[in-house]
PDB file of N, CA and C in Angstrom:
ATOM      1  N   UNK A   1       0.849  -1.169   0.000  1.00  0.00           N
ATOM      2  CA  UNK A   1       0.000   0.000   0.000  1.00  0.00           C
ATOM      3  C   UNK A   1       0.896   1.235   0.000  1.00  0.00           C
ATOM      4  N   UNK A   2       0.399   1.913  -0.827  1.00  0.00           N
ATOM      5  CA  UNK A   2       1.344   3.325  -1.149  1.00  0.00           C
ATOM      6  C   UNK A   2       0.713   4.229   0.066  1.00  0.00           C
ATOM      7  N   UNK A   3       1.850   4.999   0.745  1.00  0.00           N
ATOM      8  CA  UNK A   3       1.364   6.125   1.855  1.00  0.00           C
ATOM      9  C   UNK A   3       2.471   7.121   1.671  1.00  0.00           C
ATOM     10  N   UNK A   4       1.645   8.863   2.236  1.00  0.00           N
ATOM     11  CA  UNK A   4       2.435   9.676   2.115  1.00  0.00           C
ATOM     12  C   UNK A   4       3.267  10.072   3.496  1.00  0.00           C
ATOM     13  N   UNK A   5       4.245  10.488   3.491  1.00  0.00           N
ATOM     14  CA  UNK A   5       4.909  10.764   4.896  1.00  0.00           C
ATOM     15  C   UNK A   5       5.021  11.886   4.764  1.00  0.00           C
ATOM     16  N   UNK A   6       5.724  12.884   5.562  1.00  0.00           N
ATOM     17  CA  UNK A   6       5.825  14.277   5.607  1.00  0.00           C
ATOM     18  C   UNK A   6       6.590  14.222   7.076  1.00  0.00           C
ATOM     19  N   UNK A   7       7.955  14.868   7.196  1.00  0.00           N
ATOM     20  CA  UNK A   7       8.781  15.257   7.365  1.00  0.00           C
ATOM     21  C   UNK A   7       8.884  16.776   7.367  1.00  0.00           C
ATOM     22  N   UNK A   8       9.618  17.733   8.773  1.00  0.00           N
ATOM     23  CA  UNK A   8      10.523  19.116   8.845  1.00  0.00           C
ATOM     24  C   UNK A   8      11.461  19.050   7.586  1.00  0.00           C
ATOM     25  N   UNK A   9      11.834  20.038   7.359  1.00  0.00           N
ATOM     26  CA  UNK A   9      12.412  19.763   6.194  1.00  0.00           C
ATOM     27  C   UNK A   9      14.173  20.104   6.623  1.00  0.00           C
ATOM     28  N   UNK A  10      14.059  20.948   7.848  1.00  0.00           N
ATOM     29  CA  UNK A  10      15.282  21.522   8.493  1.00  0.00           C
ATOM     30  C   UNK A  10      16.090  22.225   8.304  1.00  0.00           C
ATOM     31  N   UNK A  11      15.568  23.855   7.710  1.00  0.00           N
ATOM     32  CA  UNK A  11      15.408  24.791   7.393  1.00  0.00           C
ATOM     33  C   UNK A  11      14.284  26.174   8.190  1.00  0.00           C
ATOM     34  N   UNK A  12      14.965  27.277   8.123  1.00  0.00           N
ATOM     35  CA  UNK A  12      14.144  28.287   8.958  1.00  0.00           C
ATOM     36  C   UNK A  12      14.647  28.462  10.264  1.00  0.00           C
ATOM     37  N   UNK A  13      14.367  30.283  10.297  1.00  0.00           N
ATOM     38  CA  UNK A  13      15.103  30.160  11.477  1.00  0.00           C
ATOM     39  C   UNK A  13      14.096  29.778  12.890  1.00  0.00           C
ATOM     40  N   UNK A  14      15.080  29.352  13.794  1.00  0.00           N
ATOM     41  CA  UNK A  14      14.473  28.997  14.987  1.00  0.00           C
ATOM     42  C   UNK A  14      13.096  30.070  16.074  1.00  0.00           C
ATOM     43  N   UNK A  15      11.828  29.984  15.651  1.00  0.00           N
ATOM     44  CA  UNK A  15      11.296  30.853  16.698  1.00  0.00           C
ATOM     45  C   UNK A  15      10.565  31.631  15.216  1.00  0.00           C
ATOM     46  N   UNK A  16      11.544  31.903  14.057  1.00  0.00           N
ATOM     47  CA  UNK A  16      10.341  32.643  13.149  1.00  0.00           C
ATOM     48  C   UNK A  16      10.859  31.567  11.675  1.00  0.00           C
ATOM     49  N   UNK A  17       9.577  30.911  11.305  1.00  0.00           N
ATOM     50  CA  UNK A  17       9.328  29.889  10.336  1.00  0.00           C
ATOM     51  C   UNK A  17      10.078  29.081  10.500  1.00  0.00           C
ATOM     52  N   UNK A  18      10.103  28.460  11.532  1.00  0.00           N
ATOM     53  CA  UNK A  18      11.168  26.952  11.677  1.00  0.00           C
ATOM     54  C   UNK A  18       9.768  26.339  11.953  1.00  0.00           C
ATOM     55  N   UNK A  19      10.064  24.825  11.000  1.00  0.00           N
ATOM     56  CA  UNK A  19       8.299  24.102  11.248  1.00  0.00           C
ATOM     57  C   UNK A  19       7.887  24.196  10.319  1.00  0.00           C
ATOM     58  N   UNK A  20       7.709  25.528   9.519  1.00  0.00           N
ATOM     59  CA  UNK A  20       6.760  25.478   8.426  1.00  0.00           C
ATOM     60  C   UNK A  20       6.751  24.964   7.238  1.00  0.00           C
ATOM     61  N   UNK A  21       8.076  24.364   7.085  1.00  0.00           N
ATOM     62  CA  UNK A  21       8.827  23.379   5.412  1.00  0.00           C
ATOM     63  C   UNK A  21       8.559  22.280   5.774  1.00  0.00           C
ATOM     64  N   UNK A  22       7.838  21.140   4.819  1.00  0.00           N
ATOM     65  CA  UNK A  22       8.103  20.430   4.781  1.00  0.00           C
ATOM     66  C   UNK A  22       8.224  19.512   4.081  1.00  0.00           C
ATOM     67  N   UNK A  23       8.741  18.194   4.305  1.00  0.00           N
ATOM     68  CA  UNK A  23       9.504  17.619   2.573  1.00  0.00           C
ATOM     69  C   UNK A  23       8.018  16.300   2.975  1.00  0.00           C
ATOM     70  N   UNK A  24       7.652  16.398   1.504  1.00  0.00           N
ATOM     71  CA  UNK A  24       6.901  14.774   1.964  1.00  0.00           C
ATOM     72  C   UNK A  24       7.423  14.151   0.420  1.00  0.00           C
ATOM     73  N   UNK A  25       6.926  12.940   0.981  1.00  0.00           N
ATOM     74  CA  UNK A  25       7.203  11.350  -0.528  1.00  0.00           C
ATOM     75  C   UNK A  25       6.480  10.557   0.232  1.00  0.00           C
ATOM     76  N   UNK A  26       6.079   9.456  -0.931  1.00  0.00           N
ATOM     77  CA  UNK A  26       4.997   8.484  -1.139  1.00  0.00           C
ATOM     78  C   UNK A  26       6.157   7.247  -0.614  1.00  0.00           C
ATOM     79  N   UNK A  27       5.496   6.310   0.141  1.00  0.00           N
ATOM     80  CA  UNK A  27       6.273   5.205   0.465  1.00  0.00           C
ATOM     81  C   UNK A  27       5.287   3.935   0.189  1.00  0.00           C
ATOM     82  N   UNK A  28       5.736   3.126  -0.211  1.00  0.00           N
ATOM     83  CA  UNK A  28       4.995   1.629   0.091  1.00  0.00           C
ATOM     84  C   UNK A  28       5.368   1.312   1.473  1.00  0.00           C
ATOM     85  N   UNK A  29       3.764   0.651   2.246  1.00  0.00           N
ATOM     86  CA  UNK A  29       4.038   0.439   3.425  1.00  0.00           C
ATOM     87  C   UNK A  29       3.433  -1.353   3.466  1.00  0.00           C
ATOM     88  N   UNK A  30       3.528  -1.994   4.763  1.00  0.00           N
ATOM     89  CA  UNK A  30       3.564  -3.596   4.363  1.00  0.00           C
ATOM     90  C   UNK A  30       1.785  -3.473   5.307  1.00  0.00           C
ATOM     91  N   UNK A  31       1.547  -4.331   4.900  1.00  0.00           N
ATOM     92  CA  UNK A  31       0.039  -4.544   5.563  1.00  0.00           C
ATOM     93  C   UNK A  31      -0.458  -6.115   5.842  1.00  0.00           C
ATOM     94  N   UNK A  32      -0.047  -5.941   7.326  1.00  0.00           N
ATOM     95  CA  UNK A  32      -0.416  -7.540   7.685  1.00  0.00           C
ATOM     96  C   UNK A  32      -1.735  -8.045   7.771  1.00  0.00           C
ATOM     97  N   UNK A  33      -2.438  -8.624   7.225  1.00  0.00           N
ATOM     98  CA  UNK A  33      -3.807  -9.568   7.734  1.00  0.00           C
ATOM     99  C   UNK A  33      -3.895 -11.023   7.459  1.00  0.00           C
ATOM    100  N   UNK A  34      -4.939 -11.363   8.383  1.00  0.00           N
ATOM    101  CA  UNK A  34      -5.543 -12.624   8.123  1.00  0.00           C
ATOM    102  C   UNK A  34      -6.323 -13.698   6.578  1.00  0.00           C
ATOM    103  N   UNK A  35      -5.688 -14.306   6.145  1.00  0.00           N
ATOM    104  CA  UNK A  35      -6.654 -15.129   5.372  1.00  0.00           C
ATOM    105  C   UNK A  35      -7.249 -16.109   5.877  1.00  0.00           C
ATOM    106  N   UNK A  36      -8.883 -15.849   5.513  1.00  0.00           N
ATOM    107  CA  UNK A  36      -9.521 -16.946   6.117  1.00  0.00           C
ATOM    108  C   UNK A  36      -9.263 -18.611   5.358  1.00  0.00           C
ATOM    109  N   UNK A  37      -9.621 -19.124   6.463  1.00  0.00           N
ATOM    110  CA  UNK A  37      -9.277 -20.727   6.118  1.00  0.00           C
ATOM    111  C   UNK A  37     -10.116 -21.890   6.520  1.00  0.00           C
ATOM    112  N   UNK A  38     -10.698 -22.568   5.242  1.00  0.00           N
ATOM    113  CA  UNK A  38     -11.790 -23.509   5.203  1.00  0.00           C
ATOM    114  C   UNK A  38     -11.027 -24.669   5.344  1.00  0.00           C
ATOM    115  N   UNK A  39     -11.772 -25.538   6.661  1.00  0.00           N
ATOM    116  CA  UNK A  39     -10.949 -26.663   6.689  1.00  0.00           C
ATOM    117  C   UNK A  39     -11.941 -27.963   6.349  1.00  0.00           C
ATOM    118  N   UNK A  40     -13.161 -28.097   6.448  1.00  0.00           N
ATOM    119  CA  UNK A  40     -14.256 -28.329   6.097  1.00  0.00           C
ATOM    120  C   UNK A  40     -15.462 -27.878   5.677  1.00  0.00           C
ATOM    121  N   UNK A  41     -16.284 -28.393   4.632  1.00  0.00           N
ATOM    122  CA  UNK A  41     -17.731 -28.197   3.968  1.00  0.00           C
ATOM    123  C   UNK A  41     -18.760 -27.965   5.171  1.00  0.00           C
ATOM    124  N   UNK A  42     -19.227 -26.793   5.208  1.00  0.00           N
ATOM    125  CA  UNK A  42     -20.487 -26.574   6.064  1.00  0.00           C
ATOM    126  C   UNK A  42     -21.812 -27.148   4.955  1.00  0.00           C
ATOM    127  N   UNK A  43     -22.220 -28.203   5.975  1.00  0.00           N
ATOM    128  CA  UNK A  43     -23.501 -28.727   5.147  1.00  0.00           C
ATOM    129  C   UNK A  43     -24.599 -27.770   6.312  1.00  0.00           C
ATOM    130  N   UNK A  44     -25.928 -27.246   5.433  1.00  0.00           N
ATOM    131  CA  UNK A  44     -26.634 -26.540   6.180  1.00  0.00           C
ATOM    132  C   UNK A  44     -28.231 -26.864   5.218  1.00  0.00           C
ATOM    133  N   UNK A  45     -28.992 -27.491   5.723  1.00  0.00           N
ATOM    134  CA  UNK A  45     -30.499 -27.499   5.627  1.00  0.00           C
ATOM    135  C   UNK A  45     -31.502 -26.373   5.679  1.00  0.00           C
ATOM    136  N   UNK A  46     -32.200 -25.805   4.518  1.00  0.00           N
ATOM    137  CA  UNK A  46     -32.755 -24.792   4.392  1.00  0.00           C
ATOM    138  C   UNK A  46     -33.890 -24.881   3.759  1.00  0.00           C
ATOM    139  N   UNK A  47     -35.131 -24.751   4.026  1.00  0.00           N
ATOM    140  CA  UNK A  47     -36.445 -24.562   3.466  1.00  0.00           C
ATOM    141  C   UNK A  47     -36.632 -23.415   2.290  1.00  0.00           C
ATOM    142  N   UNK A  48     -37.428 -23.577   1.432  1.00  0.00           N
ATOM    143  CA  UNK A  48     -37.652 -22.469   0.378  1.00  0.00           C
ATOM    144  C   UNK A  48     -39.380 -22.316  -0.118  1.00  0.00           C
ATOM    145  N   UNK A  49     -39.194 -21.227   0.091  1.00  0.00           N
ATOM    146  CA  UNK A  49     -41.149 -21.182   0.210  1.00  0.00           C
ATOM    147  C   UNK A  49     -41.745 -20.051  -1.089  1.00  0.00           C
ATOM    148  N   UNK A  50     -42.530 -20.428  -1.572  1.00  0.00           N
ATOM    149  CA  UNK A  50     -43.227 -19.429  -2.726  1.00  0.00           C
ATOM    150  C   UNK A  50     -44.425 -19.291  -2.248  1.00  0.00           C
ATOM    151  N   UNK A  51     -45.095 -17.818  -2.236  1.00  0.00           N
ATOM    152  CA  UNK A  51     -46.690 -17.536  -2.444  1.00  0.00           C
ATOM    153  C   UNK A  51     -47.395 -18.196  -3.394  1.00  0.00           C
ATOM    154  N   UNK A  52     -48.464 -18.933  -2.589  1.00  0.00           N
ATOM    155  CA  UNK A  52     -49.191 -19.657  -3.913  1.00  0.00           C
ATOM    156  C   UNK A  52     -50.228 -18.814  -4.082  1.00  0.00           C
ATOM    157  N   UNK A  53     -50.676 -18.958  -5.328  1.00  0.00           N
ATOM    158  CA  UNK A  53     -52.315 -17.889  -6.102  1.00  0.00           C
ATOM    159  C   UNK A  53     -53.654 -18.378  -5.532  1.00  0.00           C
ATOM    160  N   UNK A  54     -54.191 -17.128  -4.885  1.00  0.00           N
ATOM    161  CA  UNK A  54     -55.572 -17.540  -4.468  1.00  0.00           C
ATOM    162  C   UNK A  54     -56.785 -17.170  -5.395  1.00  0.00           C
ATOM    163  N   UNK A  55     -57.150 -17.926  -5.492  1.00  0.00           N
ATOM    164  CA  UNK A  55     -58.823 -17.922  -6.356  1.00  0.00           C
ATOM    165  C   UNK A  55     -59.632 -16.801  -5.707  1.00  0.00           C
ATOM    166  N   UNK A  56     -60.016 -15.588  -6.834  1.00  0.00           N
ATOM    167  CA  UNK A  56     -60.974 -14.321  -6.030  1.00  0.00           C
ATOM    168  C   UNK A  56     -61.531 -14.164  -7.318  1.00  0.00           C
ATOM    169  N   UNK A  57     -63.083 -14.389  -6.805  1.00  0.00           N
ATOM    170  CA  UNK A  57     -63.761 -14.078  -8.265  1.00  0.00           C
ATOM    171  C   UNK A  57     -64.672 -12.746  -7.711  1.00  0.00           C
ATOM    172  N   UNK A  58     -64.628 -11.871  -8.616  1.00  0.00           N
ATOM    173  CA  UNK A  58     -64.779 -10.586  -8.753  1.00  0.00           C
ATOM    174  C   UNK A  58     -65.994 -10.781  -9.945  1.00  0.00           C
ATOM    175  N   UNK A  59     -67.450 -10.071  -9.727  1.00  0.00           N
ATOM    176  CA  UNK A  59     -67.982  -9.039 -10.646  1.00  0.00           C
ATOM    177  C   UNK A  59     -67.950  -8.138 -11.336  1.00  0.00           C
ATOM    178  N   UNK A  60     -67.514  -8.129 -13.050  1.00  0.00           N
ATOM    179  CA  UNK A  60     -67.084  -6.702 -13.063  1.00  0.00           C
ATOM    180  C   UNK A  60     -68.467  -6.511 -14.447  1.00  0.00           C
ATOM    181  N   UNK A  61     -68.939  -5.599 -14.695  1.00  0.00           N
ATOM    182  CA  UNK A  61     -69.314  -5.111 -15.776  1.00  0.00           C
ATOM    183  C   UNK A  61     -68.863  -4.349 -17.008  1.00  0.00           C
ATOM    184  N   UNK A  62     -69.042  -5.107 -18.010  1.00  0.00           N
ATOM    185  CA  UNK A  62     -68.600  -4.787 -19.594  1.00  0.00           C
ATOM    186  C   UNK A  62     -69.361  -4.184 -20.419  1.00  0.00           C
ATOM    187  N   UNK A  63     -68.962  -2.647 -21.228  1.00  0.00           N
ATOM    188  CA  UNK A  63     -69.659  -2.295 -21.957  1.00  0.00           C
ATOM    189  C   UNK A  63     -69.163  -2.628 -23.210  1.00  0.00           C
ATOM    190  N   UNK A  64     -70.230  -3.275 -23.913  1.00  0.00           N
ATOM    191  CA  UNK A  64     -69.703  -3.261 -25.157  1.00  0.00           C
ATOM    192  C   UNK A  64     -70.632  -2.212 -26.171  1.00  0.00           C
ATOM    193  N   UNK A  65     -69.625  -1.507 -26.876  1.00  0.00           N
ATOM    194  CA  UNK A  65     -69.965  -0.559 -27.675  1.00  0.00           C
ATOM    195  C   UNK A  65     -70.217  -0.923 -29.008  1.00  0.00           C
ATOM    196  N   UNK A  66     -71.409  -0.715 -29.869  1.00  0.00           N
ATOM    197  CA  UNK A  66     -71.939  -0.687 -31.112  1.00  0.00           C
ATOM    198  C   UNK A  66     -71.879   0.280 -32.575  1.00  0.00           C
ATOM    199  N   UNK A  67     -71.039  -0.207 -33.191  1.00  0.00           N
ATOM    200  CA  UNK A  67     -70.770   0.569 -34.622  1.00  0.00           C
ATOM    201  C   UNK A  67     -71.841   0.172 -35.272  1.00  0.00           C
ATOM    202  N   UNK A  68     -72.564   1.171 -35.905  1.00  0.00           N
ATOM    203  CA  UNK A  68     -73.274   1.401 -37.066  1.00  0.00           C
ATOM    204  C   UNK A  68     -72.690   2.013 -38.495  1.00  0.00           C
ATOM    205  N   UNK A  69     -72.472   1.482 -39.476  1.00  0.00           N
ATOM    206  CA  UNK A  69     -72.290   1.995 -40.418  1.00  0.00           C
ATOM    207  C   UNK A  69     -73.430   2.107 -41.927  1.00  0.00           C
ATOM    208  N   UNK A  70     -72.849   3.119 -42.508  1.00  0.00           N
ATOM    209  CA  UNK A  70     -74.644   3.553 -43.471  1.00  0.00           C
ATOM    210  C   UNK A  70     -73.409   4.579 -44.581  1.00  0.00           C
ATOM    211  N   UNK A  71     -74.050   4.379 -45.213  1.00  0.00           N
ATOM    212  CA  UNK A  71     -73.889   4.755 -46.778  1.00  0.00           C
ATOM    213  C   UNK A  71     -74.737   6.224 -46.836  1.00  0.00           C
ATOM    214  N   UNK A  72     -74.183   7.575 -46.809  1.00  0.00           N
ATOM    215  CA  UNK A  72     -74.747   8.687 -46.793  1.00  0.00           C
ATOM    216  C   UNK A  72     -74.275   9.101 -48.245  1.00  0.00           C
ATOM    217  N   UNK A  73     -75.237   9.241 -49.262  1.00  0.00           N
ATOM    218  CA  UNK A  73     -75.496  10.231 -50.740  1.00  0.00           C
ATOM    219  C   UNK A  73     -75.948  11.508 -50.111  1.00  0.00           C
ATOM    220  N   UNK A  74     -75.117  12.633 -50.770  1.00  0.00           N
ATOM    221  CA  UNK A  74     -75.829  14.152 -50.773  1.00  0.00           C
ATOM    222  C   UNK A  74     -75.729  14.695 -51.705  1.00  0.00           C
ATOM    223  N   UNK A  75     -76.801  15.368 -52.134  1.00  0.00           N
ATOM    224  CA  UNK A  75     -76.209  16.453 -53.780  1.00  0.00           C
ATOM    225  C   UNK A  75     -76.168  17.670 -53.234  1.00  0.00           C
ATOM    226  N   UNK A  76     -75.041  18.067 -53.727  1.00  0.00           N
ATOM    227  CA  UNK A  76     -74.793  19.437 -53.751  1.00  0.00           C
ATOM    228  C   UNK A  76     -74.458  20.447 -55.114  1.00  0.00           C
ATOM    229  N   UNK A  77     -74.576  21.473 -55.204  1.00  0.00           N
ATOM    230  CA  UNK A  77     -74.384  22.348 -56.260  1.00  0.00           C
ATOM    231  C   UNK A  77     -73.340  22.924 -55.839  1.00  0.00           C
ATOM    232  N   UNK A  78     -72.265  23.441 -56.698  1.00  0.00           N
ATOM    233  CA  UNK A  78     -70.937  24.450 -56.098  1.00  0.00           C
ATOM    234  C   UNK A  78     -70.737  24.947 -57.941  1.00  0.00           C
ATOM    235  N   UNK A  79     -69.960  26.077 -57.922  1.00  0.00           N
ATOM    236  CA  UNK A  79     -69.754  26.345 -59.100  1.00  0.00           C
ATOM    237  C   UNK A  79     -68.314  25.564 -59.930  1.00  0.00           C
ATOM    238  N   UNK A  80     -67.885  25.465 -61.381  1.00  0.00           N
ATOM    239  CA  UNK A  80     -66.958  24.838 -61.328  1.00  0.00           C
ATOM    240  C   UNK A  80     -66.375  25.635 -62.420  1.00  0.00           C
ATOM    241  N   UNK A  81     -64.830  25.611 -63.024  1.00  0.00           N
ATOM    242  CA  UNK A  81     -64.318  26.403 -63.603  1.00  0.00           C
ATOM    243  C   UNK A  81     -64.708  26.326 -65.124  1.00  0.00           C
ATOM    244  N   UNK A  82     -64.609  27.087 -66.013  1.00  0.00           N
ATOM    245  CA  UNK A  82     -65.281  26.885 -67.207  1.00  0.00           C
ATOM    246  C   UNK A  82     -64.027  27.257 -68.366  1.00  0.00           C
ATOM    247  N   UNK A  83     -64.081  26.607 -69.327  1.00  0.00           N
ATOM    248  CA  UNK A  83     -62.860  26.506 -70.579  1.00  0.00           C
ATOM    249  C   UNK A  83     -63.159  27.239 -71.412  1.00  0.00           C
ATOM    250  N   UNK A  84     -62.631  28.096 -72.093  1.00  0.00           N
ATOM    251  CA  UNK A  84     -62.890  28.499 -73.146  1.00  0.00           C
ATOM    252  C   UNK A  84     -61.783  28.388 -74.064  1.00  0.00           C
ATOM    253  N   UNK A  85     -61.892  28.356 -75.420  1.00  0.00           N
ATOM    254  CA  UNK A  85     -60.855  28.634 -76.555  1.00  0.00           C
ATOM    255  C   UNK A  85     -60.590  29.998 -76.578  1.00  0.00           C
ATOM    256  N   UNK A  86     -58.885  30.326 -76.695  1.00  0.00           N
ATOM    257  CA  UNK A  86     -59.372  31.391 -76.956  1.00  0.00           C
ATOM    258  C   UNK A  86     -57.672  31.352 -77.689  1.00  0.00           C
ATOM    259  N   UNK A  87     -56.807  33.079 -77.988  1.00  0.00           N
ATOM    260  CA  UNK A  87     -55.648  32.700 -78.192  1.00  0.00           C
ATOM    261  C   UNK A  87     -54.993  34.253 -78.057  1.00  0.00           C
ATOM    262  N   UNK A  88     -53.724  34.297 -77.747  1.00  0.00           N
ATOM    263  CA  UNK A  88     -52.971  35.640 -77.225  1.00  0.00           C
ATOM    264  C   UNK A  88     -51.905  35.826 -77.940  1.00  0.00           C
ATOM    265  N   UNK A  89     -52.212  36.704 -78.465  1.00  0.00           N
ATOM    266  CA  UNK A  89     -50.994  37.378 -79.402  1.00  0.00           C
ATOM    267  C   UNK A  89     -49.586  38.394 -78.899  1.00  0.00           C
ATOM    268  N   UNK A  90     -48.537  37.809 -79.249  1.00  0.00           N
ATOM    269  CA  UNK A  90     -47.372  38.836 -78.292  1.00  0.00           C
ATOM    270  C   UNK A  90     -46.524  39.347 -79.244  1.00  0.00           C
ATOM    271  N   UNK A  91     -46.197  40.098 -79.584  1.00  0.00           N
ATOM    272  CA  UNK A  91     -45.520  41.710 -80.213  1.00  0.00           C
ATOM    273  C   UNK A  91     -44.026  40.676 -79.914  1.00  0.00           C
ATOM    274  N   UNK A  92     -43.088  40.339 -80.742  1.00  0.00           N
ATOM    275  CA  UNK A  92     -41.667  39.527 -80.815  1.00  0.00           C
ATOM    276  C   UNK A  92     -40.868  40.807 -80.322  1.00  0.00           C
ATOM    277  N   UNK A  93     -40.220  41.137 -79.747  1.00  0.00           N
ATOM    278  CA  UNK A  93     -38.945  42.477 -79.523  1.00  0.00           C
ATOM    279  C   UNK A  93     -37.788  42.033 -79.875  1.00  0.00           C
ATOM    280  N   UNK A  94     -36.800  42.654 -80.222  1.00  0.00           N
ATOM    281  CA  UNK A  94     -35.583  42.638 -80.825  1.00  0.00           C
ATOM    282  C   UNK A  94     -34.579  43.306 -80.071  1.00  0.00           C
ATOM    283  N   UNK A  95     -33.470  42.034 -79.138  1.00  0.00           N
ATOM    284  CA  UNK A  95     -33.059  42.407 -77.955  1.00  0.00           C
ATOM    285  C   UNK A  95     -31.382  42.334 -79.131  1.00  0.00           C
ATOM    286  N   UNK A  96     -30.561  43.590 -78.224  1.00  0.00           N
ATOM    287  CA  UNK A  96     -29.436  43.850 -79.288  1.00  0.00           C
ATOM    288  C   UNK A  96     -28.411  43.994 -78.082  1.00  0.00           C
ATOM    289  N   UNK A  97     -27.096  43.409 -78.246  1.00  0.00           N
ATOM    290  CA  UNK A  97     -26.182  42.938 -77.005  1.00  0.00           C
ATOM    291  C   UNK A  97     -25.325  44.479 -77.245  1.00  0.00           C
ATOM    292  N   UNK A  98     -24.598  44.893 -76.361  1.00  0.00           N
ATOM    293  CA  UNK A  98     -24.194  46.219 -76.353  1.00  0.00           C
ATOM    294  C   UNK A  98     -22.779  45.725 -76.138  1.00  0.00           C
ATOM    295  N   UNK A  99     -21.644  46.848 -75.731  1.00  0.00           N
ATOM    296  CA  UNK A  99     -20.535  46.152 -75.066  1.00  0.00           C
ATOM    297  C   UNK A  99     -20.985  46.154 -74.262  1.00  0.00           C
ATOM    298  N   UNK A 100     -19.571  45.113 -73.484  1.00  0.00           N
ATOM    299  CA  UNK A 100     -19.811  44.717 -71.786  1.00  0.00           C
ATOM    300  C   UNK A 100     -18.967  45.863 -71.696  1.00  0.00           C
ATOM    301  N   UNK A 101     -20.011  46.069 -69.956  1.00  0.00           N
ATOM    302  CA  UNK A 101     -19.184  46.934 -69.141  1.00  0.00           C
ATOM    303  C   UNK A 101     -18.229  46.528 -68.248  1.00  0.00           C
ATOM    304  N   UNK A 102     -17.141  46.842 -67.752  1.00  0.00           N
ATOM    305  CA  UNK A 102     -15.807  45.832 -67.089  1.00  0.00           C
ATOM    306  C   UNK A 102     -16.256  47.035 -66.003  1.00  0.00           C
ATOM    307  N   UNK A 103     -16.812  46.970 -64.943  1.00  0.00           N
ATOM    308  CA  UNK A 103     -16.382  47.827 -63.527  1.00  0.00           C
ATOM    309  C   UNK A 103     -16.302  46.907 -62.113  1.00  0.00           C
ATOM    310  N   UNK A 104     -15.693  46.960 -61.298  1.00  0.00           N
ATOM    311  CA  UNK A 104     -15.411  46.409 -60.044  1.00  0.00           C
ATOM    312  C   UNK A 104     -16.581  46.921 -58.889  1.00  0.00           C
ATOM    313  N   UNK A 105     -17.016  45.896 -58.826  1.00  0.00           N
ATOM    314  CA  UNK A 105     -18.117  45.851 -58.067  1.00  0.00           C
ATOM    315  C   UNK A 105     -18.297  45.163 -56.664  1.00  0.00           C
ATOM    316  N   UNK A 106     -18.256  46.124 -55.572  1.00  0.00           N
ATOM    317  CA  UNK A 106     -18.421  45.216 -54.287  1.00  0.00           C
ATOM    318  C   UNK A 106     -19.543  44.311 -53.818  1.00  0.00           C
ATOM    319  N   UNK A 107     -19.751  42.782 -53.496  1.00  0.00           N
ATOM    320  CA  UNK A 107     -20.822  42.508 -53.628  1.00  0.00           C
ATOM    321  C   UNK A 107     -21.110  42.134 -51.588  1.00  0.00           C
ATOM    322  N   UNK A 108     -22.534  42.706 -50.941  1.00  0.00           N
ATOM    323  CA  UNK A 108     -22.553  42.385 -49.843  1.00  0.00           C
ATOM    324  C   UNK A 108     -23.604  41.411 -49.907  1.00  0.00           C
ATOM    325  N   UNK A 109     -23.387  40.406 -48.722  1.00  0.00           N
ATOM    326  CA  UNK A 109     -24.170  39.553 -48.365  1.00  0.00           C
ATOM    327  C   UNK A 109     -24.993  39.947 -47.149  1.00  0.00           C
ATOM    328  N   UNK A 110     -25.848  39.438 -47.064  1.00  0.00           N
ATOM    329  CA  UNK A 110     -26.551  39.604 -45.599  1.00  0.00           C
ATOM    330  C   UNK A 110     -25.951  38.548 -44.441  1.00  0.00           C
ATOM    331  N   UNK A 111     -25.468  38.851 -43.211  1.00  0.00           N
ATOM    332  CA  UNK A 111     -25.104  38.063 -42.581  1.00  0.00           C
ATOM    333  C   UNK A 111     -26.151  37.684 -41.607  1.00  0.00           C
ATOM    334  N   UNK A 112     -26.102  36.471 -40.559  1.00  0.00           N
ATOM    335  CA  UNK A 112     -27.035  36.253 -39.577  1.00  0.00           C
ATOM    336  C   UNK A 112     -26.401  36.475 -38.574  1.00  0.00           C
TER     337      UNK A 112
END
């Protein structure tokens, strides 16, 4: 078994801080005990008991609940969307590429 000791260290003067140093280290120390010792089988007689289940008859009442099912038709009227033919004419434009512009552009993001 590992133990710490602590030791004066023998240093300081006498009357002001003599005492107050001190040196410690870890030592292994020896540790005597007993092992126990079987010199014979202990035979020992022992009973073992379980709760047995008792019979309790109880009244209880059961509802049992009844599904009906049925086939419900309803007419209803609602309006509904209506088609027509028809056709849209669009004016063609005449898109014409220019030079590019070269400028330096700072771009910001939104941060969170």
């Amino acid at each position: 078994m590992k133990v710490t000791t602590c030791n004066p260290s023998g240093y300081g003067t006498p009357g002001y801080g003599s005492g107050e140093h001190q040196y410690c280290r870890e030592e292994y120390q020896t540790q005597a005990y007993r092992v126990p010792l079987v010199t014979e089988p202990k035979q020992e007689t022992c009973q073992l008991a379980y709760p047995a289940p008792k019979e309790v008859c109880v009244t209880k009442s059961i509802e049992i609940t009844e599904v009906k099912c049925e086939d419900k038709i309803e007419r209803k009227c609602f309006n509904v969307a209506k088609f027509e033919d028809s056709s849209v004419t669009i004016e063609q434009k005449e898109i014409v590429i220019g030079e590019p512009s070269c400028e330096q552009l700072t771009l910001t993001l939104p941060t969170q």
